[in-house]
N, C-alpha and C. Protein backbone atom coordinates (compact mmCIF):
# COMPACT_ATOMS: atom_id res chain seq x y z
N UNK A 1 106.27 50.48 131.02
CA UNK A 1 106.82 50.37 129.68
C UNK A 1 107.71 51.59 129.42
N UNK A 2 108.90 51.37 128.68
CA UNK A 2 109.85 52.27 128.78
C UNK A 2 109.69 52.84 127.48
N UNK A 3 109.99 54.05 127.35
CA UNK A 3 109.53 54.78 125.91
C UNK A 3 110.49 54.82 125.27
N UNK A 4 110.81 54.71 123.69
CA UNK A 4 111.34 54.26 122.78
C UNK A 4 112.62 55.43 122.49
N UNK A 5 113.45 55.50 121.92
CA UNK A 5 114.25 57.06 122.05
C UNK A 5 113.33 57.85 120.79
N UNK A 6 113.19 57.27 119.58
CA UNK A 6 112.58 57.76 118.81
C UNK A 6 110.65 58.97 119.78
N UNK A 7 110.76 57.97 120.78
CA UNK A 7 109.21 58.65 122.10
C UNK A 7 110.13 59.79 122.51
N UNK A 8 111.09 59.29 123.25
CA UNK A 8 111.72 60.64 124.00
C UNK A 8 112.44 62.12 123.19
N UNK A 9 112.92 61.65 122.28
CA UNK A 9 113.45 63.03 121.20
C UNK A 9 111.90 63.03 121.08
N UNK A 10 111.19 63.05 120.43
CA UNK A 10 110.12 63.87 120.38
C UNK A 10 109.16 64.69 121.78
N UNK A 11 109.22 64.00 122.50
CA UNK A 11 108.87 64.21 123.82
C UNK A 11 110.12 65.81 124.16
N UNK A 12 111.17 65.50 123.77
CA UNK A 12 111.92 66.61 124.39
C UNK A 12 111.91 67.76 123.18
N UNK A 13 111.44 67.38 122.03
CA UNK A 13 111.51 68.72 120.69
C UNK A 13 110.24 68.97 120.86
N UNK A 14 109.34 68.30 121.45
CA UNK A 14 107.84 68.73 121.66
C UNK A 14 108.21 69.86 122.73
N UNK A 15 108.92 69.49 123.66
CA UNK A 15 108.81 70.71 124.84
C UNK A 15 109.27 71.67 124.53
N UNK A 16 110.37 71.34 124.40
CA UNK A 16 111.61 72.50 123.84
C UNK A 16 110.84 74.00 122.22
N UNK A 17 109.84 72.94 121.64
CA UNK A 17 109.13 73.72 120.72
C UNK A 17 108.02 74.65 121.20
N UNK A 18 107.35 73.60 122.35
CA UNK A 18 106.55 74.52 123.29
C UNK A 18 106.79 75.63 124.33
N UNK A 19 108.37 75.58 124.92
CA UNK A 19 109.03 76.49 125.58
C UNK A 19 109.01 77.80 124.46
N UNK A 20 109.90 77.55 123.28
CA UNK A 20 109.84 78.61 122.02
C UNK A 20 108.60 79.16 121.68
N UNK A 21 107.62 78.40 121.78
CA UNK A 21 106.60 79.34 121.58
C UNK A 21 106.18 80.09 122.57
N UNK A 22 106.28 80.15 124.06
CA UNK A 22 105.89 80.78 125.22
C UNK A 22 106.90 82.04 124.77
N UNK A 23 108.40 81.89 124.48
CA UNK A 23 108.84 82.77 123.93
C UNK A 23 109.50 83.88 123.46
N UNK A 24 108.72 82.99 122.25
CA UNK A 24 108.63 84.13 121.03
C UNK A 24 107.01 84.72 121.37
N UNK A 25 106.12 84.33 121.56
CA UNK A 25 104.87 85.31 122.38
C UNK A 25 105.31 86.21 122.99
N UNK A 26 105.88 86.05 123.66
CA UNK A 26 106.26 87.30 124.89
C UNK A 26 107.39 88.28 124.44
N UNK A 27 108.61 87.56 123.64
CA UNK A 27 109.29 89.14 122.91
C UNK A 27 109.58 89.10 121.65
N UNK A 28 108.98 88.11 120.70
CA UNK A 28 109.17 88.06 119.37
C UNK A 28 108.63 89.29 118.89
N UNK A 29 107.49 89.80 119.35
CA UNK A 29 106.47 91.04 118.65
C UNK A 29 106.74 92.27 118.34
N UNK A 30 107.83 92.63 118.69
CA UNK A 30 108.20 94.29 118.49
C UNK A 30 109.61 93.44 117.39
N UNK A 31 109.82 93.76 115.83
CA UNK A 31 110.94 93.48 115.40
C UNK A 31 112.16 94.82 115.59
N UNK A 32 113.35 94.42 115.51
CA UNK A 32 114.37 95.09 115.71
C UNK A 32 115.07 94.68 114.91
N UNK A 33 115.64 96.08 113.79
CA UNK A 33 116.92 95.96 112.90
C UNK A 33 116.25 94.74 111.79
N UNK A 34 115.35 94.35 111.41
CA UNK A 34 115.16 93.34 110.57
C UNK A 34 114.77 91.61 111.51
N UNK A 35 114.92 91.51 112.72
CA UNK A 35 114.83 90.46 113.28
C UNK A 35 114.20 90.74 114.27
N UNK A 36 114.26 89.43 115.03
CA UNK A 36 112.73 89.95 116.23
C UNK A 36 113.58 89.60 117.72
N UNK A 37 112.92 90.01 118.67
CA UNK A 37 114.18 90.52 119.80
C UNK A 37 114.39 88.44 120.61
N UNK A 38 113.51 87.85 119.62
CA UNK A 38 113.27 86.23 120.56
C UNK A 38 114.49 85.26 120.15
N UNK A 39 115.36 86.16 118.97
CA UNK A 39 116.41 85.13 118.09
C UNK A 39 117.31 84.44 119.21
N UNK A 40 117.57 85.61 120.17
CA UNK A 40 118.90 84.98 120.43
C UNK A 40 118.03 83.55 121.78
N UNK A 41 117.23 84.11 122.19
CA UNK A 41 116.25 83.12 123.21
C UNK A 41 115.85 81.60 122.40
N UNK A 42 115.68 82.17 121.17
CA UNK A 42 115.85 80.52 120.32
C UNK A 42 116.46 79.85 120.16
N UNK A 43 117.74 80.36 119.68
CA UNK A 43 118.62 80.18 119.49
C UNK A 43 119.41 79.11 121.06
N UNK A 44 119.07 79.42 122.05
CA UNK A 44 119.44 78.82 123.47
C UNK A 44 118.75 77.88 123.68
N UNK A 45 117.57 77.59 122.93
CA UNK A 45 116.64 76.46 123.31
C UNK A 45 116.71 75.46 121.90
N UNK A 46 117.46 75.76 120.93
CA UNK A 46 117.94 74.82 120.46
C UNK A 46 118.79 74.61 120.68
N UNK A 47 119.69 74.92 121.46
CA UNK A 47 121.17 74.71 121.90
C UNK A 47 120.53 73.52 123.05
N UNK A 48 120.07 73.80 124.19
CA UNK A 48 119.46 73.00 125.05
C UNK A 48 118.69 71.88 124.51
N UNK A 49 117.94 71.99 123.45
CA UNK A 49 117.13 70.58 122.68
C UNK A 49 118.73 69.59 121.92
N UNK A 50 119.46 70.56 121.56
CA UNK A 50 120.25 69.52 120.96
C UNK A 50 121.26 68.97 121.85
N UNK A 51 121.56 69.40 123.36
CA UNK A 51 122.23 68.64 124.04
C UNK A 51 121.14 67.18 124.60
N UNK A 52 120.13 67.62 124.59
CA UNK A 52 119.25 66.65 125.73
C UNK A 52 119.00 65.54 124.27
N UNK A 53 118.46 66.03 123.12
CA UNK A 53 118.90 64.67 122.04
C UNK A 53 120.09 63.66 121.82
N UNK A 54 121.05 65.01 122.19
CA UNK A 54 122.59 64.22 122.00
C UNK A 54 122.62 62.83 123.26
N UNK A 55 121.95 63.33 124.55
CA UNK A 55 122.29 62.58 125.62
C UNK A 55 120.94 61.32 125.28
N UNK A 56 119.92 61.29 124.88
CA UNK A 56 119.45 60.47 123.84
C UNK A 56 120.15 59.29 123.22
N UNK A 57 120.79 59.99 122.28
CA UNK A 57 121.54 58.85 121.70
C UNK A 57 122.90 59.00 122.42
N UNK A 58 123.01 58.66 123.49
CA UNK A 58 124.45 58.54 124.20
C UNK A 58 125.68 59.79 123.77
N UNK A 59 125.40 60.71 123.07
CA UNK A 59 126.67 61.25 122.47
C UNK A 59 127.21 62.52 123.57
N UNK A 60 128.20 62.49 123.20
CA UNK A 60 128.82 64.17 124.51
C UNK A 60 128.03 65.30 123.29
N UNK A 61 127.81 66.04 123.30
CA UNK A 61 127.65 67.26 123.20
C UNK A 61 128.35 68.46 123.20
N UNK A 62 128.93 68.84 122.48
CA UNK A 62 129.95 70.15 122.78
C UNK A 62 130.02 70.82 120.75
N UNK A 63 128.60 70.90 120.69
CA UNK A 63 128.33 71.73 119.46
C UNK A 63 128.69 73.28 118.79
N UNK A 64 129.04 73.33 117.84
CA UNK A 64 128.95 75.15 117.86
C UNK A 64 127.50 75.11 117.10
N UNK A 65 126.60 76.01 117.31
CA UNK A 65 125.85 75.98 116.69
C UNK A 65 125.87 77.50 115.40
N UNK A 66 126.88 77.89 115.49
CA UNK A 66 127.20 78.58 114.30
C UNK A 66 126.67 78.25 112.76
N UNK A 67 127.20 76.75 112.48
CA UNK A 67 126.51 76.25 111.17
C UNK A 67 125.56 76.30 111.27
N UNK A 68 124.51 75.53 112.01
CA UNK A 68 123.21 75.56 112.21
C UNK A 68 122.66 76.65 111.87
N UNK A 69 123.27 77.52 112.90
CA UNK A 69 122.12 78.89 113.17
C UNK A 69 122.47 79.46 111.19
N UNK A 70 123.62 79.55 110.67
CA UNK A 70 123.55 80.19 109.11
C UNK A 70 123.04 79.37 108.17
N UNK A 71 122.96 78.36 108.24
CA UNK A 71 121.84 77.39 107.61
C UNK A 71 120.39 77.21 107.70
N UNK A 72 120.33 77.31 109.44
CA UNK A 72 118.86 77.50 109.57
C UNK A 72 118.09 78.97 109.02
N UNK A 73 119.23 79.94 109.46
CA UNK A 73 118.94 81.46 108.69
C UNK A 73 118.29 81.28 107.65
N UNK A 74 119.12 80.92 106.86
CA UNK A 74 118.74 81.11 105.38
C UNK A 74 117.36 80.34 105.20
N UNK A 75 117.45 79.15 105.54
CA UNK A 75 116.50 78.03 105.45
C UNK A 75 115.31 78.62 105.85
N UNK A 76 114.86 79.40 106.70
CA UNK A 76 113.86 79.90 107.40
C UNK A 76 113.77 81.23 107.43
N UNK A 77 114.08 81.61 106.25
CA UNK A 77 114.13 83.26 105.94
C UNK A 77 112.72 83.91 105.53
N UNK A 78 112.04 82.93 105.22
CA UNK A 78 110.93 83.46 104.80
C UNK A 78 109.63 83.05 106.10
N UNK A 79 110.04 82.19 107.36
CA UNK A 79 109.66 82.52 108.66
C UNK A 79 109.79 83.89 109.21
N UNK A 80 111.12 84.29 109.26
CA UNK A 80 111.55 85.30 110.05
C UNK A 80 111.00 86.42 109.39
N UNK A 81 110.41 86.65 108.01
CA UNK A 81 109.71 87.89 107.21
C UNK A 81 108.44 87.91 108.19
N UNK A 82 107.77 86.67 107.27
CA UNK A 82 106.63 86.46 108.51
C UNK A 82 106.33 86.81 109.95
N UNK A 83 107.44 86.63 110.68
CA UNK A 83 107.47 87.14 112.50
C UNK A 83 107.68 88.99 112.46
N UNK A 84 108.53 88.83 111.19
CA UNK A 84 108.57 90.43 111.70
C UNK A 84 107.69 91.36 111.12
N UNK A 85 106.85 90.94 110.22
CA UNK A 85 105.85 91.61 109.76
C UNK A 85 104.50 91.07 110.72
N UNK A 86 104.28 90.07 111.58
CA UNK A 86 103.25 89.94 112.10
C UNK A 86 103.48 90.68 113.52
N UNK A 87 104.55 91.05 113.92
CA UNK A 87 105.25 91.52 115.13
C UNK A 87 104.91 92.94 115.16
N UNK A 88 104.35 93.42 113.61
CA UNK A 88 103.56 95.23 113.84
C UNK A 88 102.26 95.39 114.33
N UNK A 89 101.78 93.81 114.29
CA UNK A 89 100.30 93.72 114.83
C UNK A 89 100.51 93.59 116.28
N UNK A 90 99.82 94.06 117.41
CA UNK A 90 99.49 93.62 118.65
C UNK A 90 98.70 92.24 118.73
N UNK A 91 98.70 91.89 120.00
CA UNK A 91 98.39 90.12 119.73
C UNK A 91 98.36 89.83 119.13
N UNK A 92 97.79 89.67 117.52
CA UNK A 92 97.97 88.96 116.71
C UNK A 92 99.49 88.47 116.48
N UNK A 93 100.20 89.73 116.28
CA UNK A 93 101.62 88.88 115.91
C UNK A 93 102.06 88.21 117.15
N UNK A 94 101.73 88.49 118.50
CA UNK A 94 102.18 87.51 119.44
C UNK A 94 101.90 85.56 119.16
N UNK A 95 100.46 86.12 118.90
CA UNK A 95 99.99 84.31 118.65
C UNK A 95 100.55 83.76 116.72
N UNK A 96 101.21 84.60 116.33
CA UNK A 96 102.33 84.63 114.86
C UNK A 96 103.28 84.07 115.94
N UNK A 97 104.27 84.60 116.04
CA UNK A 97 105.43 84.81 116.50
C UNK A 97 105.12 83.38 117.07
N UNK A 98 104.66 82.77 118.01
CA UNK A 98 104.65 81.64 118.61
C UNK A 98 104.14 80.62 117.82
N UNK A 99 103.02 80.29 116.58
CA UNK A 99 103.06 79.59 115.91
C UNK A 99 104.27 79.16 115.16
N UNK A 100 104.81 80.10 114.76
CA UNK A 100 105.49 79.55 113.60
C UNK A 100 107.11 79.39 114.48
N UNK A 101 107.30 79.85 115.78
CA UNK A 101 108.53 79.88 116.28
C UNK A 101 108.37 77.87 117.00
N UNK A 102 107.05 77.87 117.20
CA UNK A 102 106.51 76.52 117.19
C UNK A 102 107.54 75.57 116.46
N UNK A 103 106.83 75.68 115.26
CA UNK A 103 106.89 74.95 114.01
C UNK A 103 108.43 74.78 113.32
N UNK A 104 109.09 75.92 113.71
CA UNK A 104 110.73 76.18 113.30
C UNK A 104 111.47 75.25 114.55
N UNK A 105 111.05 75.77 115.39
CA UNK A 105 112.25 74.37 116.61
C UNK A 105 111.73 73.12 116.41
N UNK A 106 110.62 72.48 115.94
CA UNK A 106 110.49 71.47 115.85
C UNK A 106 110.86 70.83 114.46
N UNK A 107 111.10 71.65 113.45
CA UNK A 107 111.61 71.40 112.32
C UNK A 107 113.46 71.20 112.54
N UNK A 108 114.13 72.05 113.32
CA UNK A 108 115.12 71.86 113.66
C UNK A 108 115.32 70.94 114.67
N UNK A 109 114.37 70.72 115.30
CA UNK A 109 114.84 69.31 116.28
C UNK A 109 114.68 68.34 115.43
N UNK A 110 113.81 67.79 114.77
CA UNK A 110 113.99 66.18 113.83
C UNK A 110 114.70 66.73 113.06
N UNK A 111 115.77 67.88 112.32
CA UNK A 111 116.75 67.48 111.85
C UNK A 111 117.70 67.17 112.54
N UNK A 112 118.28 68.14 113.77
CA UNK A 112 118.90 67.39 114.57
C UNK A 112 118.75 66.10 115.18
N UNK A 113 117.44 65.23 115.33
CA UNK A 113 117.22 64.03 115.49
C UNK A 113 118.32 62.77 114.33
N UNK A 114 117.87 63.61 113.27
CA UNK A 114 118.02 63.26 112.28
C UNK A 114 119.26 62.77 111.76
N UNK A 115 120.64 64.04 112.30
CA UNK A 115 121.71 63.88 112.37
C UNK A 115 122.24 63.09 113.25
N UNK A 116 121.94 63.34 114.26
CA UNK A 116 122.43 62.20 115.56
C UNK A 116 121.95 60.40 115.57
N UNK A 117 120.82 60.22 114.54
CA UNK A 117 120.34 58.94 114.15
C UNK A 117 121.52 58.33 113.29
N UNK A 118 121.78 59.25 112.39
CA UNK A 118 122.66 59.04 111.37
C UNK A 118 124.17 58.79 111.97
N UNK A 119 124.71 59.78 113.27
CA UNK A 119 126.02 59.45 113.66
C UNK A 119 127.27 60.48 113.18
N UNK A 120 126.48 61.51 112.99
CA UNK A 120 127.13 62.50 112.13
C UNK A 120 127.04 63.88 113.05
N UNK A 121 128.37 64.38 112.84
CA UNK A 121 128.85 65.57 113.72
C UNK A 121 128.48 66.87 112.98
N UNK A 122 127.57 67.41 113.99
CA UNK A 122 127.06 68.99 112.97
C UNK A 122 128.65 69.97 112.54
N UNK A 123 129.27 69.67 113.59
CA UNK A 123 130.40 70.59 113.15
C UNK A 123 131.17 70.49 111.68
N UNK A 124 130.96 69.36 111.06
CA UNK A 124 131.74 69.11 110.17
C UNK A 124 130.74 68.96 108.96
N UNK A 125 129.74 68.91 109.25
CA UNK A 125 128.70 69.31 107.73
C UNK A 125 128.10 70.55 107.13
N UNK A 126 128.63 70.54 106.06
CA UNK A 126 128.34 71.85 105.33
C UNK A 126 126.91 72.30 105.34
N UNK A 127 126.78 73.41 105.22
CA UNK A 127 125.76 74.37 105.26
C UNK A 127 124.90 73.21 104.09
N UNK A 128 124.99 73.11 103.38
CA UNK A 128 123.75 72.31 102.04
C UNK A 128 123.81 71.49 102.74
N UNK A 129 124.28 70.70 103.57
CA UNK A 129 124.05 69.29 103.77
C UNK A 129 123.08 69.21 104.93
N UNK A 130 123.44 70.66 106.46
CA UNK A 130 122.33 70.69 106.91
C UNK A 130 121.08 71.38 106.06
N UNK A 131 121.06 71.63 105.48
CA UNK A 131 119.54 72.30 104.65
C UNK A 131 119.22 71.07 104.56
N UNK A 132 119.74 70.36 103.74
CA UNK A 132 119.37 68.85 103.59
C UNK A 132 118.67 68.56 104.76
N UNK A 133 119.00 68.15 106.05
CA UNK A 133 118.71 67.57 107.30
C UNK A 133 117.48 68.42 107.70
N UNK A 134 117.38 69.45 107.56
CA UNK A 134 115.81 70.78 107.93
C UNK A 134 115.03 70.11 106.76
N UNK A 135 115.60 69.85 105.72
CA UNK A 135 114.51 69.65 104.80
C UNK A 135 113.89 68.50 105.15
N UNK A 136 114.72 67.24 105.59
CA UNK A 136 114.55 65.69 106.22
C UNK A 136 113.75 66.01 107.34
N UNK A 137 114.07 66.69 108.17
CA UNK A 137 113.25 67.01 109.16
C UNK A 137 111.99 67.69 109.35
N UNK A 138 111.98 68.87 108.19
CA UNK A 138 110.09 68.58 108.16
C UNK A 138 109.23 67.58 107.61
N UNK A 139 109.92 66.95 106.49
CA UNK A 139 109.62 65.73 106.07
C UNK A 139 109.18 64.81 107.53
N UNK A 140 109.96 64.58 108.17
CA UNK A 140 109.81 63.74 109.40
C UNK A 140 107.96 64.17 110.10
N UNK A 141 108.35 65.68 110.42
CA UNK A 141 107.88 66.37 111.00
C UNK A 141 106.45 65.99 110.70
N UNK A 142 105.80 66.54 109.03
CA UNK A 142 104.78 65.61 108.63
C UNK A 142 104.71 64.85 108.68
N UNK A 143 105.44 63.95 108.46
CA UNK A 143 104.83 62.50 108.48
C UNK A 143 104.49 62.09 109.54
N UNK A 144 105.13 62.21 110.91
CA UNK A 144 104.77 61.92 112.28
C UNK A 144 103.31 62.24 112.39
N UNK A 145 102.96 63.61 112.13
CA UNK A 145 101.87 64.41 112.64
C UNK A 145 100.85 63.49 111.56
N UNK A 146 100.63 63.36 110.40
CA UNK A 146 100.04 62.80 109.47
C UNK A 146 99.58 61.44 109.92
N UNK A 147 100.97 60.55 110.10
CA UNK A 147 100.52 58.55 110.71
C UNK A 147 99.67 59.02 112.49
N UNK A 148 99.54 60.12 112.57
CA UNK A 148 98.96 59.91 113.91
C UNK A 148 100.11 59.55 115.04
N UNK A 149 100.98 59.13 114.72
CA UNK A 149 101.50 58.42 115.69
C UNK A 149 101.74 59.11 117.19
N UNK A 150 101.93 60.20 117.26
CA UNK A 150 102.16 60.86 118.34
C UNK A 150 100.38 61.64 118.91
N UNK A 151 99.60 61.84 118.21
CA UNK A 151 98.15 62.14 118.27
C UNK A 151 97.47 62.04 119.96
N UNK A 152 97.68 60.99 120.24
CA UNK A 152 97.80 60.82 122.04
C UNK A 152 97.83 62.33 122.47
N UNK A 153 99.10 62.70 121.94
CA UNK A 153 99.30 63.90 122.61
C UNK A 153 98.30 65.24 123.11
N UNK A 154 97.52 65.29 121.82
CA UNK A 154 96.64 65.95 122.02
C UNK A 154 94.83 65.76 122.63
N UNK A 155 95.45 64.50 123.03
CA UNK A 155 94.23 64.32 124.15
C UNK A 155 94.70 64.51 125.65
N UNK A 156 95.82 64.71 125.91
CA UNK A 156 96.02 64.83 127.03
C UNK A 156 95.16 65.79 128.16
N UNK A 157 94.76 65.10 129.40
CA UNK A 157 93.83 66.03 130.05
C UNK A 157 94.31 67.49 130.17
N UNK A 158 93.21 68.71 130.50
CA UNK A 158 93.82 69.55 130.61
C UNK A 158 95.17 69.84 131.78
N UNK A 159 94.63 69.10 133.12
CA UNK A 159 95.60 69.65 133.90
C UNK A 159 96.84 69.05 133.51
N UNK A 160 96.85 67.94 132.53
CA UNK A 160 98.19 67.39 132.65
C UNK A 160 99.11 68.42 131.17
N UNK A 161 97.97 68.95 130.22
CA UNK A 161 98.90 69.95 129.28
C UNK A 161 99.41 71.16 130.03
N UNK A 162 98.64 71.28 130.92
CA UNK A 162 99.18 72.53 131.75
C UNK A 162 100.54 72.22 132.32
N UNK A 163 100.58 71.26 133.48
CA UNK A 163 101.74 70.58 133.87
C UNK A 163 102.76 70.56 132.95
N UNK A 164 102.74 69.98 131.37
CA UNK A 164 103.73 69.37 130.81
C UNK A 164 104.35 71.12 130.10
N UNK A 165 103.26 71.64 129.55
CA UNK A 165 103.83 73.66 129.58
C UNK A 165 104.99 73.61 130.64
N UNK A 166 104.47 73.82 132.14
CA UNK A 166 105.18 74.22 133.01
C UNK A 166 106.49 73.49 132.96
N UNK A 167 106.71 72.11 132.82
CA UNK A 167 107.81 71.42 132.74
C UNK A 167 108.43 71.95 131.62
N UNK A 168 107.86 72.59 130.82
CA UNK A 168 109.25 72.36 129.08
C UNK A 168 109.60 73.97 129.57
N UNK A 169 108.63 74.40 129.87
CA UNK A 169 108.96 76.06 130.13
C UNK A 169 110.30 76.17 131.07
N UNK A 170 110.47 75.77 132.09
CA UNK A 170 111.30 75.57 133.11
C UNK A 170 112.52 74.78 132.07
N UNK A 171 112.64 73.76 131.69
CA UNK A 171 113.45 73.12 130.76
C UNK A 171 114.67 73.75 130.16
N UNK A 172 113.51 74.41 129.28
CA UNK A 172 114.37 75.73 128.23
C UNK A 172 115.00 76.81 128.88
N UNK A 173 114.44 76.96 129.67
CA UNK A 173 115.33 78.42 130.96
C UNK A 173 116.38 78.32 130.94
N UNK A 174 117.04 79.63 130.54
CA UNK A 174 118.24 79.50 130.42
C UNK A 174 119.02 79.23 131.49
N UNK A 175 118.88 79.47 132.48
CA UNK A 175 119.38 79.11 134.05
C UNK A 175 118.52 77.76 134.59
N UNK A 176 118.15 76.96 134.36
CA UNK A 176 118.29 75.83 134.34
C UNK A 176 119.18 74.52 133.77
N UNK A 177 120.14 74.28 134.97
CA UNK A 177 121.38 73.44 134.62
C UNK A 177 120.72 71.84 133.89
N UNK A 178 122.05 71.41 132.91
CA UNK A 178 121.50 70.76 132.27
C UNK A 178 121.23 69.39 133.33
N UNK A 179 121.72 69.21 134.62
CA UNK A 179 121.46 68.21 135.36
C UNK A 179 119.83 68.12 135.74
N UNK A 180 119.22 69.37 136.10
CA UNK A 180 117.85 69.55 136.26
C UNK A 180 117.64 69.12 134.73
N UNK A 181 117.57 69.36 133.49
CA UNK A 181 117.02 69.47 132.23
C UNK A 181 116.64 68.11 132.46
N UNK A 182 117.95 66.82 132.31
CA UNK A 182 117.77 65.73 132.62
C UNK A 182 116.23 64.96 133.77
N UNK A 183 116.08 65.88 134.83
CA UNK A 183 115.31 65.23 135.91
C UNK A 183 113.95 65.75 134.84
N UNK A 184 114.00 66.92 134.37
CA UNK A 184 112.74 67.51 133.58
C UNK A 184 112.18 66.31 132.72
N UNK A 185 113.00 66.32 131.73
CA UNK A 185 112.79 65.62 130.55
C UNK A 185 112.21 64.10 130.85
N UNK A 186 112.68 63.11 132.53
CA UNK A 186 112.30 62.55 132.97
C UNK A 186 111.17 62.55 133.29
N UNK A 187 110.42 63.66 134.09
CA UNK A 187 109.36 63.77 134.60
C UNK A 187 108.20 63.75 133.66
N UNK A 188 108.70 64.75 132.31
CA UNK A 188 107.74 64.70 130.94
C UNK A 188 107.42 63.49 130.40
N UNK A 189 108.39 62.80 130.57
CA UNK A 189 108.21 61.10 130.06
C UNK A 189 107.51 60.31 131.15
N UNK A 190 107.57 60.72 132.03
CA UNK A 190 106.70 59.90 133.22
C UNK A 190 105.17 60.29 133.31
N UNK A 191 105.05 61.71 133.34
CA UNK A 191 104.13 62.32 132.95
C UNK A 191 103.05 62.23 131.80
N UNK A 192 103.44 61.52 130.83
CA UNK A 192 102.71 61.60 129.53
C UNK A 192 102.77 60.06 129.37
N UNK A 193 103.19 59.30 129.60
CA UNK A 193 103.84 58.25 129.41
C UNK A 193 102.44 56.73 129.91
N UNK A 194 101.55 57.56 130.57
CA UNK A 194 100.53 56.69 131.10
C UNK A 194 99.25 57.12 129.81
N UNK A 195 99.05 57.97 128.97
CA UNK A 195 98.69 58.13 128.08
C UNK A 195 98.98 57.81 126.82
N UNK A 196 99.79 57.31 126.53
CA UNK A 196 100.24 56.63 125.11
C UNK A 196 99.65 55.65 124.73
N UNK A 197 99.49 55.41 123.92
CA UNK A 197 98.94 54.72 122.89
C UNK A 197 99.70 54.01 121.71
């Protein structure tokens, strides 16, 4: 059974959210200048989530993510307080820093889902209009997690959450070409794909 695109964008903002949190664990924790040293590493793995959505819904890809990133800024300003004030704690702000760096790419992937459902070019929508789409997209975000619908997920055996880590981790790497991303994102869907429900 072939998984739905609505299965696979989540399947690939699930990874891509789980790559971000590996991390922002590892250098979100010391902040610098007001921000935390994981921005620009996020920042690349939503760049990478929004090409592998784009190829999703058939579209080329050739985004600036400029709007985004000053929309999402603002939008998530009171995240980034949070990371950099949990980032004075030792581990603790590590397992900070990765929750909520969690929770922020996956809020920005179903808006970007969101936009590309719709047929609409990020380049040409104003800053309010993506707030709009972050706002649609945690909306999404709950509601998914709420109907259960994706819930499967978290029964997955252990060795196979381990596996599917290792796959999104590799994914998001920045030196991983997007032709591999493609075979990845495959394998995650093949991988999980005998567990659904």
């Amino acid at each position: 059974m072939s998984l739905s695109k609505l299965e696979r964008s989540h399947l690939v903002i699930h990874s891509c959210a789980i790559g971000a949190a590996g991390w922002s664990a590892l250098w979100g924790a010391i902040p610098v200048g007001g921000i935390t040293p994981d921005t620009a590493g996020l920042i690349a793995i939503c760049q990478v989530m929004g090409g592998l959505l784009a190829r999703i819904f058939d579209m080329s890809y050739a985004l600036s993510f400029a709007s985004l990133a000053a929309a999402a800024g603002q939008y998530f300003a009171g995240a980034l307080i949070i990371k950099v004030l949990a980032g004075l704690i030792p581990v603790f702000g590590s397992a900070v820093n990765g929750v909520v760096s969690f929770a922020t790419v996956e809020i920005v992937g179903w808006g970007l889902y969101l936009i590309l459902d719709d047929g609409k070019d990020l380049n040409t929508l104003s800053k309010k209009e993506i707030v709009e789409y972050l706002e649609r997209g945690k909306k999404m975000r709950t509601d998914l997690s709420e109907s259960g619908q994706f819930a499967w997920m978290n029964s997955l055996p252990s060795e196979t959450k381990k596996e599917l880590d290792e796959l999104s981790k590799e994914m998001t790497n920045s030196k991983t070409s997007y032709q591999r991303r493609d075979v990845l994102a495959g394998e995650i869907g093949n991988l999980v794909s005998p567990y659904r429900k």
